[in-house]
Protein backbone atom coordinates (compact mmCIF):
# COMPACT_ATOMS: atom_id res chain seq x y z
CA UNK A 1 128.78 15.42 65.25
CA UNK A 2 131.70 14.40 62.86
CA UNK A 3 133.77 13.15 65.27
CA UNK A 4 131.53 11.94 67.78
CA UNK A 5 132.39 8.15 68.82
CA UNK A 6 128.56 7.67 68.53
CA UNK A 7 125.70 8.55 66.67
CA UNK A 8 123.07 9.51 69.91
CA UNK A 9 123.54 13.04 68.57
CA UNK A 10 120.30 14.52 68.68
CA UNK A 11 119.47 16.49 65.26
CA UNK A 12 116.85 19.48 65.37
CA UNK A 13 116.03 21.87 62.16
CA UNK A 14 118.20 24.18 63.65
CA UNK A 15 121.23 22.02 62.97
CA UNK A 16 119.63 22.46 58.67
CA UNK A 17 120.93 25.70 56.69
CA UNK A 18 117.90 27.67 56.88
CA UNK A 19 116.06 25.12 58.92
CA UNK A 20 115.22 23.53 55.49
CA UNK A 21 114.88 19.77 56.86
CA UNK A 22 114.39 18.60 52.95
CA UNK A 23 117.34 19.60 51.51
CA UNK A 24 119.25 17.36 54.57
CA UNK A 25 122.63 18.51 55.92
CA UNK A 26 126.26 17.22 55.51
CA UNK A 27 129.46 17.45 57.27
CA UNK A 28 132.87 16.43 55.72
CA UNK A 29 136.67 16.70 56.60
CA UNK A 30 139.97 15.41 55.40
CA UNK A 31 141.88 15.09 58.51
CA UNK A 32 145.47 13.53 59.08
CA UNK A 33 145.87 11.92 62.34
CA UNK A 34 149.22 10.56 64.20
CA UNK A 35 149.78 7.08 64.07
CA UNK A 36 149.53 7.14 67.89
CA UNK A 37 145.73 7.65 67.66
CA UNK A 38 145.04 4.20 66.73
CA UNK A 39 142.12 4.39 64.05
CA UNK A 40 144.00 1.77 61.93
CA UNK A 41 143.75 -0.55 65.03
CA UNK A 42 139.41 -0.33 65.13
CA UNK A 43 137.88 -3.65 65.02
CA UNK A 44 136.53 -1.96 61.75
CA UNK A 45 139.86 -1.05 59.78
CA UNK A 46 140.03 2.93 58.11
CA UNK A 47 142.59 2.73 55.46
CA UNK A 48 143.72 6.02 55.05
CA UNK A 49 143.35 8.19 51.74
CA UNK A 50 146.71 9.83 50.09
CA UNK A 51 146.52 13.95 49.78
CA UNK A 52 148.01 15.16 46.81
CA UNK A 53 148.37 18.20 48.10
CA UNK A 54 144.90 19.40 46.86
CA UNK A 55 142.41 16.84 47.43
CA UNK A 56 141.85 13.57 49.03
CA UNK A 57 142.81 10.43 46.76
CA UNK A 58 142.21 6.89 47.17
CA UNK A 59 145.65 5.25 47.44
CA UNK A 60 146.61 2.67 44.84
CA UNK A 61 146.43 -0.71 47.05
CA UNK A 62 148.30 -2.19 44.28
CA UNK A 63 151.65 -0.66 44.40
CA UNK A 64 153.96 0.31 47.11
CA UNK A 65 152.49 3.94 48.71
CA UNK A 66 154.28 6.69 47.34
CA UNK A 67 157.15 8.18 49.45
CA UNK A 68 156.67 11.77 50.87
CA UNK A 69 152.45 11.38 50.70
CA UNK A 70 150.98 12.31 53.39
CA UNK A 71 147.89 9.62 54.52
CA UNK A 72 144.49 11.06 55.62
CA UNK A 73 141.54 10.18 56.08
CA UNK A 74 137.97 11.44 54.99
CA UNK A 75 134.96 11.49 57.18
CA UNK A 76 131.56 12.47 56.67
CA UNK A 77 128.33 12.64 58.28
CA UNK A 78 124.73 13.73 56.53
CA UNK A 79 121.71 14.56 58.36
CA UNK A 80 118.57 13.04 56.70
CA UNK A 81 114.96 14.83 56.03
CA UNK A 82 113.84 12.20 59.25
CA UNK A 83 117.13 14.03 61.60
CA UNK A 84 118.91 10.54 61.23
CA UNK A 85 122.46 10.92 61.45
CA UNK A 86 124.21 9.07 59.03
């Protein structure tokens, strides 16, 4: 589902901790990819995050990119209460 290139995924309560459909489901990574991939390249442009070697941080757009940070990015999908996947 997170990395799927579309959204047809079908959802089911069995994709829901506990089947509990209310409470909605969520998937998240912080993932650093090659340059060779391309994402930077989509007609819709992912600027990679910084990781500072605990969490994901948005990079400061206003200054140069620190040297020796490592870019990643963050994705994330969430099942709604209606198995919409968002």
């Amino acid at each position: 589902m997170l990395l799927s290139r579309t959204n047809a995924t079908v959802l089911s309560d069995t994709d829901y901790l506990l089947r509990k459909t209310d409470t909605e489901c969520s998937i998240e990574a912080v993932v650093s990819l090659a340059e060779s991939v391309g994402i930077r390249n989509e007609a819709r442009t992912v600027w990679p995050w910084e990781w500072d070697e605990k969490n994901a941080v948005l990079p400061d757009l206003e200054n140069a990119p620190g040297a020796g940070v490592d870019a990643v990015n963050r994705f994330r999908v969430r099942g709604t209460q209606e198995f919409e996947l968002i």
